[in-house]
N, C-alpha and C. Protein backbone atom coordinates (compact mmCIF):
# COMPACT_ATOMS: atom_id res chain seq x y z
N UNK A 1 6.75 0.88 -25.30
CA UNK A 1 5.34 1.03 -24.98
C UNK A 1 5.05 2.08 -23.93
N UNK A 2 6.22 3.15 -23.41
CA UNK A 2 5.86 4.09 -22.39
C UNK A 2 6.44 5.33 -23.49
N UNK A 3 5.75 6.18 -22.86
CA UNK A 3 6.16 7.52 -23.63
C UNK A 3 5.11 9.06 -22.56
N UNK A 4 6.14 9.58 -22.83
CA UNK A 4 7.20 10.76 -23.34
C UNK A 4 8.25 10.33 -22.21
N UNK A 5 9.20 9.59 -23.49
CA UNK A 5 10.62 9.87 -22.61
C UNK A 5 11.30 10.86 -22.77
N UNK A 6 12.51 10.79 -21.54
CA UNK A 6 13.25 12.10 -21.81
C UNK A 6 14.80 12.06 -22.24
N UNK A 7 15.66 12.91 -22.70
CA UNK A 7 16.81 12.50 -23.32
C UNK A 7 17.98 11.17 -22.90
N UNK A 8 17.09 10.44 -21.77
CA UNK A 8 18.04 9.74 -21.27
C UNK A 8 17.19 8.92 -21.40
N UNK A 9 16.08 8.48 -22.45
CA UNK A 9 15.52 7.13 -22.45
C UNK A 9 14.76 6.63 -21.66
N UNK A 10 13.81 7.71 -20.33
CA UNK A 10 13.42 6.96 -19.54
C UNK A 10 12.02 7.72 -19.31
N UNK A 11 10.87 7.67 -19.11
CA UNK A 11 9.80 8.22 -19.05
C UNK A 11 9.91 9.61 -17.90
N UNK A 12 9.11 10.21 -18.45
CA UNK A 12 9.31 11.66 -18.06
C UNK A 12 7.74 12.54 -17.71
N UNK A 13 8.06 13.37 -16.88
CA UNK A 13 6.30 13.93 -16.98
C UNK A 13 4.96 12.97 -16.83
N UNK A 14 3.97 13.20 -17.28
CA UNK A 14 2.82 12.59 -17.14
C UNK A 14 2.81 11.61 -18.42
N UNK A 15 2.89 10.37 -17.70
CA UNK A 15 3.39 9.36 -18.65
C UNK A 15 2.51 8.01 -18.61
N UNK A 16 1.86 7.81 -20.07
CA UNK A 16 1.17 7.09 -20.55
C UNK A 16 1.93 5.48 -20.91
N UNK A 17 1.27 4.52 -20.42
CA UNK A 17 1.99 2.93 -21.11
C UNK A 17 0.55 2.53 -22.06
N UNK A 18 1.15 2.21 -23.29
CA UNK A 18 0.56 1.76 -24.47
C UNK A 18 -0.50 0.47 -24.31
N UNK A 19 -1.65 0.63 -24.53
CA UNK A 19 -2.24 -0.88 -24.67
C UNK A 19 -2.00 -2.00 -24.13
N UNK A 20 -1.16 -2.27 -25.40
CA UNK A 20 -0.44 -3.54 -26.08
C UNK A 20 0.60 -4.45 -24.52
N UNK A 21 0.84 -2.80 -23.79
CA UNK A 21 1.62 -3.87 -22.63
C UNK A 21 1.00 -4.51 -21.16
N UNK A 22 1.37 -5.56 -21.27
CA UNK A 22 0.41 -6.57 -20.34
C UNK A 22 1.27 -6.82 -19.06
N UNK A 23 2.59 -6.23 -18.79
CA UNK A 23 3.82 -6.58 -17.83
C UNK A 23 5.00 -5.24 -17.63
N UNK A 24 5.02 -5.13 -16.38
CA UNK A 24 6.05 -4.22 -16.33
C UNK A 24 6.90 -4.97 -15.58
N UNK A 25 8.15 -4.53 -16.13
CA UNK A 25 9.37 -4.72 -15.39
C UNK A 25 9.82 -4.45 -14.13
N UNK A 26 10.91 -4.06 -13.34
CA UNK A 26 11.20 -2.98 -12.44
C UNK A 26 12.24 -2.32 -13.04
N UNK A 27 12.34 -1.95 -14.38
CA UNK A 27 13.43 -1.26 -14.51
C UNK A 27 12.95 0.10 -15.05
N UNK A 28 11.92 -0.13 -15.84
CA UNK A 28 11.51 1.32 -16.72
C UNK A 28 11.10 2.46 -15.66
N UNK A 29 10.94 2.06 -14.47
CA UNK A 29 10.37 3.07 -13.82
C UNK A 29 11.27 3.28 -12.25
N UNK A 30 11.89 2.74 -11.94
CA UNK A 30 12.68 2.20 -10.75
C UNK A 30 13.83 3.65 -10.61
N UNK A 31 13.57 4.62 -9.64
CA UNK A 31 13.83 5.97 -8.80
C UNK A 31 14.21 6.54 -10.11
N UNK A 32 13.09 6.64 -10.90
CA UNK A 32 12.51 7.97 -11.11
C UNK A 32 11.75 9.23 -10.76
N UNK A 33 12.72 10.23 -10.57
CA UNK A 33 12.49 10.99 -9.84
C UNK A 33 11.47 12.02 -10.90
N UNK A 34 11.43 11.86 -12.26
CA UNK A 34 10.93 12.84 -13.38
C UNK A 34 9.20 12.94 -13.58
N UNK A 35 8.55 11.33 -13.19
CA UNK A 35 7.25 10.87 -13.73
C UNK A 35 6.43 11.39 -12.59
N UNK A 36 5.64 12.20 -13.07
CA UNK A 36 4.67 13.18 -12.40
C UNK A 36 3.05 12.02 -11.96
N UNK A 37 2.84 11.91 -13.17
CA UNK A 37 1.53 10.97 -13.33
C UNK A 37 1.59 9.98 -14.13
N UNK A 38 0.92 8.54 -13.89
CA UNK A 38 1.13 7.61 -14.72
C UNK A 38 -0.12 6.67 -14.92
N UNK A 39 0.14 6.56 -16.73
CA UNK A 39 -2.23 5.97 -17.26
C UNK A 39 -1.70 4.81 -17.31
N UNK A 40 -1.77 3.95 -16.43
CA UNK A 40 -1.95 2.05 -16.64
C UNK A 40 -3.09 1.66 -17.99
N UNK A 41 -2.24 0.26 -18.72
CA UNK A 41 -3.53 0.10 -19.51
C UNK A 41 -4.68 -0.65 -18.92
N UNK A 42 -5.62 -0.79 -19.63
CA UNK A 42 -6.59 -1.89 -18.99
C UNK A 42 -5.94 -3.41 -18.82
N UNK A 43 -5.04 -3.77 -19.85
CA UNK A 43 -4.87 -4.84 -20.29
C UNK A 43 -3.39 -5.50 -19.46
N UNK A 44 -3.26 -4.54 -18.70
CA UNK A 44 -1.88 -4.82 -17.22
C UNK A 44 -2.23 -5.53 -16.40
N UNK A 45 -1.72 -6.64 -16.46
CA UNK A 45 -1.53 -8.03 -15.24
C UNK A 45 -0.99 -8.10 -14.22
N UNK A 46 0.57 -7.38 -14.89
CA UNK A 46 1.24 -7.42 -13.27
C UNK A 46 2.20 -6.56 -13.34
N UNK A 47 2.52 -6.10 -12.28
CA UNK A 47 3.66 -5.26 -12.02
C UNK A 47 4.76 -6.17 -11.40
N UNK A 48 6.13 -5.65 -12.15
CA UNK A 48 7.49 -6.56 -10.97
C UNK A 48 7.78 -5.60 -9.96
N UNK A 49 8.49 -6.57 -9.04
CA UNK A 49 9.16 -5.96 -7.69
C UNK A 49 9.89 -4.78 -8.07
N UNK A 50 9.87 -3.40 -7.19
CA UNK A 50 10.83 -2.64 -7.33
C UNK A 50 10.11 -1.46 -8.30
N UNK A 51 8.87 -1.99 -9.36
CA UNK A 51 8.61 -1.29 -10.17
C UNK A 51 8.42 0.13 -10.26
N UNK A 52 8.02 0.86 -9.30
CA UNK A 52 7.98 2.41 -9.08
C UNK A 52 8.67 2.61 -7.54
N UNK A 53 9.48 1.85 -7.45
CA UNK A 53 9.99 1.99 -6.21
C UNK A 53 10.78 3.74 -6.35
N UNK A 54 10.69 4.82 -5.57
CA UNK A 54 11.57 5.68 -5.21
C UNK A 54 11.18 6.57 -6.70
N UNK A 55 10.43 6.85 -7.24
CA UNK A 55 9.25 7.37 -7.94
C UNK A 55 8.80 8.99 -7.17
N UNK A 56 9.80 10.00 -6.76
CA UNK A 56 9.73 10.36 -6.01
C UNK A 56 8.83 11.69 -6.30
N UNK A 57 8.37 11.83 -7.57
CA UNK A 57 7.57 13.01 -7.88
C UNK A 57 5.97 12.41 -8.27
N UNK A 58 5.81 10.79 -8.37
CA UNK A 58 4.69 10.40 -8.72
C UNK A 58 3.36 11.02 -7.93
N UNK A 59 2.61 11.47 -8.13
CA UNK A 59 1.10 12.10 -7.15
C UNK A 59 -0.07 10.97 -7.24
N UNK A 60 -0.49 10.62 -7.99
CA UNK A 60 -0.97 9.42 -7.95
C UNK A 60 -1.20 8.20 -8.73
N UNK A 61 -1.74 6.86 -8.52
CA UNK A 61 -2.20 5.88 -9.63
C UNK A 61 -3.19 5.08 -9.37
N UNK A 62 -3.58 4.67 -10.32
CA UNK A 62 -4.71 3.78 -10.30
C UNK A 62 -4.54 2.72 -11.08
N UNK A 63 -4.58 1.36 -10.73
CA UNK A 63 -4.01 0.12 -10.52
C UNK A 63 -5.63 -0.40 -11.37
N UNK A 64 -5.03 -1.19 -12.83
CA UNK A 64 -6.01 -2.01 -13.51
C UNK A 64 -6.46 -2.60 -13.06
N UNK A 65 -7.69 -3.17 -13.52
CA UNK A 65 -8.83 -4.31 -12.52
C UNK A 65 -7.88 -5.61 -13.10
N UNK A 66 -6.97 -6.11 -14.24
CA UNK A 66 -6.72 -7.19 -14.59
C UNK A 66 -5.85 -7.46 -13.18
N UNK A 67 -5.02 -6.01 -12.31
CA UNK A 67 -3.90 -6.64 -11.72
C UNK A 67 -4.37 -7.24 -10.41
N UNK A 68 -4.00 -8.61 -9.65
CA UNK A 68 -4.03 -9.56 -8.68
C UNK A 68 -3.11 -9.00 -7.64
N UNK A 69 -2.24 -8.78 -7.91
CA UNK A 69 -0.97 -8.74 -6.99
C UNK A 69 -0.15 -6.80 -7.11
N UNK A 70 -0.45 -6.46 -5.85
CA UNK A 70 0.60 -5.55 -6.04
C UNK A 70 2.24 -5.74 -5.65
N UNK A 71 3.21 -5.95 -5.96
CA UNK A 71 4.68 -6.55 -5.72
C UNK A 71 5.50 -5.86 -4.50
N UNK A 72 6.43 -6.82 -4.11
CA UNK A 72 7.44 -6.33 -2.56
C UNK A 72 8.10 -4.83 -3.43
N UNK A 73 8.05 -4.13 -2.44
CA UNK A 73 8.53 -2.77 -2.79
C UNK A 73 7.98 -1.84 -4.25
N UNK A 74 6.29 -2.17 -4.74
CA UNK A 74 6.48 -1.60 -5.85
C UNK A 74 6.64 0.01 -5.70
N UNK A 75 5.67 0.44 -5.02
CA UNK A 75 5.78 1.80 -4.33
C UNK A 75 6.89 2.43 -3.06
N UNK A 76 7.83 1.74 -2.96
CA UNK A 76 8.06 1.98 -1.81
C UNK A 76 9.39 3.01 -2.03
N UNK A 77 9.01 4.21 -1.02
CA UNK A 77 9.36 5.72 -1.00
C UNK A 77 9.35 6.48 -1.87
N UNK A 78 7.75 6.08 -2.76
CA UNK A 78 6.98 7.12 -3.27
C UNK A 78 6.92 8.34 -2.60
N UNK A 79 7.39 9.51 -2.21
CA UNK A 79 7.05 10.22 -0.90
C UNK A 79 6.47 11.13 -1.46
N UNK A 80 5.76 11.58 -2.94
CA UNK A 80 4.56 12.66 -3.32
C UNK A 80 3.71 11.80 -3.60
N UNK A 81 2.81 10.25 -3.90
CA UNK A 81 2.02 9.12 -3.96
C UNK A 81 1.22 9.90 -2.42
N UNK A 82 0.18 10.57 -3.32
CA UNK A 82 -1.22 10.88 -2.34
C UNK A 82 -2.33 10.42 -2.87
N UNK A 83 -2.82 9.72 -3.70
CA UNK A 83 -3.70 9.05 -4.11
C UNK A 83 -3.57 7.71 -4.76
N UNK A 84 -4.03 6.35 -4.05
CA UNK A 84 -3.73 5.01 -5.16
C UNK A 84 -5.74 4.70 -5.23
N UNK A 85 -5.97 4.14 -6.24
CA UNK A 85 -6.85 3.13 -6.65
C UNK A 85 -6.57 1.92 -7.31
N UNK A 86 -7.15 1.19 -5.93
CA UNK A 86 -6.90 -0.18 -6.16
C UNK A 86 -7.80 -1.35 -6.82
N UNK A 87 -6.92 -2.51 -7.62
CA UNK A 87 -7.87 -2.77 -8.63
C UNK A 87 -8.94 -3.62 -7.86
N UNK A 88 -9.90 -3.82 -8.69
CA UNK A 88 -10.96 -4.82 -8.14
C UNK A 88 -10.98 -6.41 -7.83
N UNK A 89 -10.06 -6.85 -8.81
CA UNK A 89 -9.50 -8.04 -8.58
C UNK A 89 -8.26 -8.30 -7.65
N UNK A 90 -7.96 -7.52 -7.03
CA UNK A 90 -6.74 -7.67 -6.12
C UNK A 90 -6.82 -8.05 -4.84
N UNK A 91 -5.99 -9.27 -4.54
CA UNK A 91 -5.75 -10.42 -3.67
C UNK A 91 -4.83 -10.53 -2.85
N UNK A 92 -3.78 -9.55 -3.18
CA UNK A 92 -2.03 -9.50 -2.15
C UNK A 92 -1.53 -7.98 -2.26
N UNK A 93 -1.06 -7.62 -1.41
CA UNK A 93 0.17 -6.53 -0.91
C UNK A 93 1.17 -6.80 -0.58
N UNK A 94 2.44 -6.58 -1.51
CA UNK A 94 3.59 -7.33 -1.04
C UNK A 94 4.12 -6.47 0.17
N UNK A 95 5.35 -6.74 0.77
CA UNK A 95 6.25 -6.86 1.82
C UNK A 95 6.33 -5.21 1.11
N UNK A 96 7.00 -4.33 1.92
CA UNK A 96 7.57 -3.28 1.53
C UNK A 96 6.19 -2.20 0.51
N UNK A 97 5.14 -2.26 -0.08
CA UNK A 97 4.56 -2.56 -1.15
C UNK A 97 4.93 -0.77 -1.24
N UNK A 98 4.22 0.11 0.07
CA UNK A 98 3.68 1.50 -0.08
C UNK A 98 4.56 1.94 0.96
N UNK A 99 5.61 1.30 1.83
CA UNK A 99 6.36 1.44 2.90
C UNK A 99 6.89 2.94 2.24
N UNK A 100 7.05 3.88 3.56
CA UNK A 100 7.34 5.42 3.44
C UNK A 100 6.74 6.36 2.14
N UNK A 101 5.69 5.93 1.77
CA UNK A 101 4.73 6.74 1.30
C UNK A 101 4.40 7.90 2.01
N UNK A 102 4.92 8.59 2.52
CA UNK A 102 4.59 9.86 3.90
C UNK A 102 3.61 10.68 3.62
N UNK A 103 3.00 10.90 1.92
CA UNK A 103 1.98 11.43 1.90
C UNK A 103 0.74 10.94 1.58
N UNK A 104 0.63 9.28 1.28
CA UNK A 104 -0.52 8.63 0.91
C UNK A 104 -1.51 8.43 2.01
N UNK A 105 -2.41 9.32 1.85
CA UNK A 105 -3.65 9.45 2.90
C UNK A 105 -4.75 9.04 1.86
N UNK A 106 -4.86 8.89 0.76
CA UNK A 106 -6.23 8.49 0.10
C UNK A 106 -6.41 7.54 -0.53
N UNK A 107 -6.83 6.17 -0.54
CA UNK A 107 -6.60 4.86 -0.70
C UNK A 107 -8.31 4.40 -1.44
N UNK A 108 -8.30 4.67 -2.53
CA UNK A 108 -9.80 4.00 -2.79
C UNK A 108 -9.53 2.44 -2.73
N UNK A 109 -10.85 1.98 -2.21
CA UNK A 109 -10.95 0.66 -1.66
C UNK A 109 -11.92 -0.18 -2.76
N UNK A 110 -11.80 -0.91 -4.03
CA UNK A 110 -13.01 -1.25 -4.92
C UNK A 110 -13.94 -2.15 -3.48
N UNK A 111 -15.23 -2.25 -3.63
CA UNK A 111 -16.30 -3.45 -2.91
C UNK A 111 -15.87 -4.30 -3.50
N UNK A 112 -15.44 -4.25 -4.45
CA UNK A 112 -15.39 -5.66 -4.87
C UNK A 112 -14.35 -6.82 -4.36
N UNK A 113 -13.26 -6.22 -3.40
CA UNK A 113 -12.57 -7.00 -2.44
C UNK A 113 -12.83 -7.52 -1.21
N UNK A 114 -13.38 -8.72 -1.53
CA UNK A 114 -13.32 -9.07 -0.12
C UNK A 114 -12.76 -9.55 0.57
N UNK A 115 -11.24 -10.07 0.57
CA UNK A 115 -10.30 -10.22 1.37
C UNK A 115 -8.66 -9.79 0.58
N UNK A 116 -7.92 -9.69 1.41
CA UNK A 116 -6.38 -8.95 1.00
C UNK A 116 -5.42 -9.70 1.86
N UNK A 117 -4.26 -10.12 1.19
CA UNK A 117 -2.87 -11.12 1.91
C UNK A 117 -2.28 -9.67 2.16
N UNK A 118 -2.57 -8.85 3.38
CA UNK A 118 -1.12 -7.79 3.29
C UNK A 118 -0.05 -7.95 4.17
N UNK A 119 0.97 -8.28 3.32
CA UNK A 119 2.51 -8.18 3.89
C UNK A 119 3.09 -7.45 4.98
N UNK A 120 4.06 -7.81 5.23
CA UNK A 120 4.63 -7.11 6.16
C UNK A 120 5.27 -5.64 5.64
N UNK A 121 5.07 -4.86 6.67
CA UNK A 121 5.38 -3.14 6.40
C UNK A 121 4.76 -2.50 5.10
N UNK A 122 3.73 -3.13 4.54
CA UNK A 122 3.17 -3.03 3.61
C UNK A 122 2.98 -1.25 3.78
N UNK A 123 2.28 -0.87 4.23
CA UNK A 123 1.79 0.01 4.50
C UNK A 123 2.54 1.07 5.71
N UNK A 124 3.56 0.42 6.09
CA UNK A 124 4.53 1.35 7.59
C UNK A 124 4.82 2.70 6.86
N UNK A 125 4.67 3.45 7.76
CA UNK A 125 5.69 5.16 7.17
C UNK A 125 4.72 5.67 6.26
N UNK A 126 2.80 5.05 6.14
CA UNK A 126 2.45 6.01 5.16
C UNK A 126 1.84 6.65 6.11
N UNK A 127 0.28 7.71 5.43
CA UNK A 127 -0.19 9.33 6.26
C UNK A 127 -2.02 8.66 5.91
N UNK A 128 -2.34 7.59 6.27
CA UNK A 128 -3.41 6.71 5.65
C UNK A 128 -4.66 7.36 6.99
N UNK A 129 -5.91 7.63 6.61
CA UNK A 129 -6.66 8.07 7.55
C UNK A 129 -7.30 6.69 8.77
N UNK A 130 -7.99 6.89 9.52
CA UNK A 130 -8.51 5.94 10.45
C UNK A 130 -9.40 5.03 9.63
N UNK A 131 -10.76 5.20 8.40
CA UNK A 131 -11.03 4.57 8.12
C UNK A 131 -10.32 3.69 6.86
N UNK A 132 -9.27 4.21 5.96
CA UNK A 132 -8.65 3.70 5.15
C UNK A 132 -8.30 2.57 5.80
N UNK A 133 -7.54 2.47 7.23
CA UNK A 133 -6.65 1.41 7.50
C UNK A 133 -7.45 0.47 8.28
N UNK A 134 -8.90 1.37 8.85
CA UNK A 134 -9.30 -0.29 9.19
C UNK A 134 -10.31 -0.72 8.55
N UNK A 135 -10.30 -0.15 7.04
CA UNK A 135 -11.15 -1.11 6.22
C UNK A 135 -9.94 -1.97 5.70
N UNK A 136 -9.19 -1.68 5.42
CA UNK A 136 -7.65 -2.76 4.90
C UNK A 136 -7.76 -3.62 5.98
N UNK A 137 -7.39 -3.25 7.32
CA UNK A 137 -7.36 -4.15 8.74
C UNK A 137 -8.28 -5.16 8.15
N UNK A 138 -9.62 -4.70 8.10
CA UNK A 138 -10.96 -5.66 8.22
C UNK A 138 -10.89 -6.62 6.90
N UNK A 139 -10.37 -6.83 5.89
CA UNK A 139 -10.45 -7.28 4.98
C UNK A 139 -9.07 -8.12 5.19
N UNK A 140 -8.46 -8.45 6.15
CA UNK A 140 -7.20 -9.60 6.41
C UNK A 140 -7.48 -10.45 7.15
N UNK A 141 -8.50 -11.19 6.38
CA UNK A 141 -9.09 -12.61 6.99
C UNK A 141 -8.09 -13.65 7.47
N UNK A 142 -7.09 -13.19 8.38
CA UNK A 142 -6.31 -14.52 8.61
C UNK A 142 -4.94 -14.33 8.62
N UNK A 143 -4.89 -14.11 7.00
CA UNK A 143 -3.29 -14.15 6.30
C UNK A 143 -2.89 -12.60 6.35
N UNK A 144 -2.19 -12.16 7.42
CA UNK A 144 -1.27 -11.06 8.07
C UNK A 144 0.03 -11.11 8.23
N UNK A 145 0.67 -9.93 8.83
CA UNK A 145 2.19 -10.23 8.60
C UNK A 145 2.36 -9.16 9.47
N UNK A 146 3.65 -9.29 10.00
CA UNK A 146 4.11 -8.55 11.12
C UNK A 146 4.27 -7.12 10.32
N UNK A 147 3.89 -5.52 11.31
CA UNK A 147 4.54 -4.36 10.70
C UNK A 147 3.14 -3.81 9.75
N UNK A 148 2.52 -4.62 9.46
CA UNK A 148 1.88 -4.41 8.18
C UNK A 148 1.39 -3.00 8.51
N UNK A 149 0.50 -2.30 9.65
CA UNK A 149 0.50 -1.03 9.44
C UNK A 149 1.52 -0.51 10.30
N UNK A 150 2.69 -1.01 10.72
CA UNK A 150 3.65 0.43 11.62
C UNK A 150 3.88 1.98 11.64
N UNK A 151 4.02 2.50 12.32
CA UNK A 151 4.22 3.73 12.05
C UNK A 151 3.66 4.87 11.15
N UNK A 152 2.39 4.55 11.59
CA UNK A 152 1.39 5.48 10.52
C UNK A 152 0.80 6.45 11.79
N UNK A 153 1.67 7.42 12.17
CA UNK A 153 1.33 8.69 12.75
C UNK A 153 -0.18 9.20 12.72
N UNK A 154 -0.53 9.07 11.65
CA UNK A 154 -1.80 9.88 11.06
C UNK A 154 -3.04 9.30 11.86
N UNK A 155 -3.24 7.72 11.84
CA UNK A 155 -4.89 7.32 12.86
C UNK A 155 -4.61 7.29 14.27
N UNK A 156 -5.67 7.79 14.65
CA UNK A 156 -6.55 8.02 16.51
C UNK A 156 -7.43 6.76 16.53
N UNK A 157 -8.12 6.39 15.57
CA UNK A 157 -8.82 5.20 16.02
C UNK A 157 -8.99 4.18 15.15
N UNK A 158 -9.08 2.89 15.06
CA UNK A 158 -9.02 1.80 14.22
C UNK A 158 -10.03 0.51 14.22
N UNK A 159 -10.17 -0.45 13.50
CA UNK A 159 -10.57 -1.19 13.69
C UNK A 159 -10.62 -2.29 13.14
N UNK A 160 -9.89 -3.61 13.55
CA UNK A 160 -9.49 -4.67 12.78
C UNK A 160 -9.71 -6.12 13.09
N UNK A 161 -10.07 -7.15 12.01
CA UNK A 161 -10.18 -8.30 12.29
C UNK A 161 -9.25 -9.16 13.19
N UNK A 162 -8.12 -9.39 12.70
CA UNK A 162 -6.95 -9.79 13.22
C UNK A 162 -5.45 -9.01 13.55
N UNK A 163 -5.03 -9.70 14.31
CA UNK A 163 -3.69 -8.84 14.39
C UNK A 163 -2.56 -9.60 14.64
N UNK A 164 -1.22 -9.36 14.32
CA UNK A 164 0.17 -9.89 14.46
C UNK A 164 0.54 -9.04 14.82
N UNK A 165 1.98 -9.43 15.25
CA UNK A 165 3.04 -9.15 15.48
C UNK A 165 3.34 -7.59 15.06
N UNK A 166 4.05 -6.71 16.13
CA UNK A 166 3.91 -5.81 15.78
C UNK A 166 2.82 -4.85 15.14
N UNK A 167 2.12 -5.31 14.76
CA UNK A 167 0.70 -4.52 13.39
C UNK A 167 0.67 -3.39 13.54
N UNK A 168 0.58 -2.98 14.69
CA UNK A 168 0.09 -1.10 14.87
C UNK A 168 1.47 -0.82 15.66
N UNK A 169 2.67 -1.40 15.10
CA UNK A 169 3.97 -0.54 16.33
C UNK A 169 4.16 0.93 15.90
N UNK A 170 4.44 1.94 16.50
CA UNK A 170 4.83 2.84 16.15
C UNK A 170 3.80 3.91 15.95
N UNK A 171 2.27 3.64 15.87
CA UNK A 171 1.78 4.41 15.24
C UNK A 171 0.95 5.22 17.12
N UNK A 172 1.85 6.52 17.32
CA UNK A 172 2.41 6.88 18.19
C UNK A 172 1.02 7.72 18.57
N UNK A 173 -0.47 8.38 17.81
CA UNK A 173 -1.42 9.11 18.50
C UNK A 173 -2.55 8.31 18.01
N UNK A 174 -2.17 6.51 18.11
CA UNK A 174 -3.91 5.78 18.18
C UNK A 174 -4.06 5.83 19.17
N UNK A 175 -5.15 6.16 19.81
CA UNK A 175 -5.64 6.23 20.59
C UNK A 175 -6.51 5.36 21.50
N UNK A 176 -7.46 4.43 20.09
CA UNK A 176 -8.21 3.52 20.63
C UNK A 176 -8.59 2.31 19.38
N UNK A 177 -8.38 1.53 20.14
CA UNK A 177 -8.21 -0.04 18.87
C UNK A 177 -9.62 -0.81 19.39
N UNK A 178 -10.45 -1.32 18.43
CA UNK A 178 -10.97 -2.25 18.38
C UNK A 178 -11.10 -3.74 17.51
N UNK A 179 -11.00 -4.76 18.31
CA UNK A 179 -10.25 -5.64 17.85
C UNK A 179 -11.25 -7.19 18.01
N UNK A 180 -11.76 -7.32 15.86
CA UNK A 180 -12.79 -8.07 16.28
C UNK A 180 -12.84 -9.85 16.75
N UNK A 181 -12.28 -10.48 16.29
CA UNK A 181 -12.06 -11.71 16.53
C UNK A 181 -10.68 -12.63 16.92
N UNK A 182 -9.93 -11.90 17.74
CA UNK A 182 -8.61 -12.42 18.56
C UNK A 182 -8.44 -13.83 18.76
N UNK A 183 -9.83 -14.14 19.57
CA UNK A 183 -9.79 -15.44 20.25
C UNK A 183 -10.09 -16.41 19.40
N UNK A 184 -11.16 -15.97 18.28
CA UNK A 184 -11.44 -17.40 17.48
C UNK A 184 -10.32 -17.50 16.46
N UNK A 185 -9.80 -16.39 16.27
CA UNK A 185 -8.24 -16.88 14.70
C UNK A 185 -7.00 -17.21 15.96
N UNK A 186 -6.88 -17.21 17.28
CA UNK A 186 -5.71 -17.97 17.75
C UNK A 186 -4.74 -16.91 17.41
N UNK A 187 -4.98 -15.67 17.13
CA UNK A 187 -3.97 -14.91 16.37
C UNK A 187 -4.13 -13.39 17.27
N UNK A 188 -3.62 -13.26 18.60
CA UNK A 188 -3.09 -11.54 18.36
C UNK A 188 -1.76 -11.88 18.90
N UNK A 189 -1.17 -11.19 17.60
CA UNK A 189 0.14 -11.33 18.29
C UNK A 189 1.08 -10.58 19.54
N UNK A 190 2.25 -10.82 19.09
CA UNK A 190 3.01 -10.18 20.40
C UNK A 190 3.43 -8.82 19.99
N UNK A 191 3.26 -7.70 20.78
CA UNK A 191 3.79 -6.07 20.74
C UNK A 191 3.35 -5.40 19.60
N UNK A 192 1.87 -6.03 19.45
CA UNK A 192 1.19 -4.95 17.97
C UNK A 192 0.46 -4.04 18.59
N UNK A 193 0.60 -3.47 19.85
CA UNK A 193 0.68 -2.02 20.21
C UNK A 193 2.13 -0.88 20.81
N UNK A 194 2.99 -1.86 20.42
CA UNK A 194 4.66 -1.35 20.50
C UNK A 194 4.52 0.43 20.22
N UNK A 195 5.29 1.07 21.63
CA UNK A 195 5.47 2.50 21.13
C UNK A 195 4.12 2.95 20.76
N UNK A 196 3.20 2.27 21.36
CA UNK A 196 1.51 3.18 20.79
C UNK A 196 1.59 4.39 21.67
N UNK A 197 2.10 5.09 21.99
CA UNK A 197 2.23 5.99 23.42
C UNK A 197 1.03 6.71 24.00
N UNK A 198 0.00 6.88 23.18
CA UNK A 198 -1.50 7.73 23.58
C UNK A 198 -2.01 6.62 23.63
N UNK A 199 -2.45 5.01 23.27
CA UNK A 199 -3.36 4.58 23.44
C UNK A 199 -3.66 4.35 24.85
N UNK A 200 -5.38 4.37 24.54
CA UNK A 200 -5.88 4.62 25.95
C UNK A 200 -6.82 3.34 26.36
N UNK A 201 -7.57 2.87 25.32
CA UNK A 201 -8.46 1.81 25.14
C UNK A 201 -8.18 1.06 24.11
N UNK A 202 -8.36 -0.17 24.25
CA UNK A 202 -8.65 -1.81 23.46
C UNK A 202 -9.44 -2.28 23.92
């Protein structure tokens, strides 16, 4: 159900999945270095772990409204992934999901989400702008995870509902965090300004 493969059986170039398929594996696509661009069908539910993991020429994708869940490591060290759209029905970011994405700075956000489970390091090591990450921030009513944005070089200023553990370590020229409800979720955690080295205000 994927095509144009290439002499070794494995999708190649700008590469289309058929209709008919409702599930991907992590194998058909798992460090491929060949797949340039890739057309999800409408009719895609879910992606497995690992699934475009190390995908290293992919530029961008856009994620069906059927899919709920993006999986631990599906993207992770995509490092040409400069554009995702995310589906409308989507509820979780796994662990690892977009981790070292180094060039994903453009993140369409559907309205139609109003809250997101994002994992830990979900998002660490990508190039995501100030408002990308604290509309993600603002939409983690609660259920957070340590790391989830680390080391994202790229934002000066932010702004987020809750915070854990670690959340913003690493991300070395924020400058200034605003941080909306600490006291009533019982939740900022410990060293989620770790290595912030410019911040100046909270």
């Amino acid at each position: 159900g994927i095509y144009p493969t290439g002499s070794d059986g494995r999708p190649t170039g700008n590469v289309t999945v058929l209709d008919n398929v409702t599930a991907l594996s992590k194998y058909p696509f798992i460090e491929n270095g060949n797949v340039l661009t890739i057309a999800l069908p409408e009719n895609l539910i879910s992606l497995a772990d690992y699934c475009f993991q190390k995908c290293t020429s992919l530029q961008n994708i856009s994620i069906p409204n059927k899919v709920t869940a993006i999986s631990q490591y599906c993207f992770d060290g995509c490092t040409s992934l400069s554009k995702v759209t995310l589906s409308k029905s989507l509820t979780s970011i796994g662990q690892y999901a977009f981790q070292n994405c180094s060039n994903l700075y453009d993140i369409v956000i559907p309205n139609e989400i109003e809250s997101l489970q994002i994992n830990q390091y979900a998002f660490s090591g990508c190039s995501l702008d100030n408002e990308a990450v604290s509309k993600l921030a603002s939409l983690c009513s609660g259920t957070i995870h340590s790391y989830a944005f680390a080391n994202i070089t790229s934002i000066t200023e932010i702004t987020a509902s809750y915070v854990t553990n670690y959340y913003f370590s690493g991300c070395t020229n924020l400058k200034k965090a605003t941080i909306l409800n600490p006291l009533s979720s019982g939740n900022f955690g410990q060293y989620v300004f770790n290595n912030c080295s410019n911040l100046t205000t909270v």
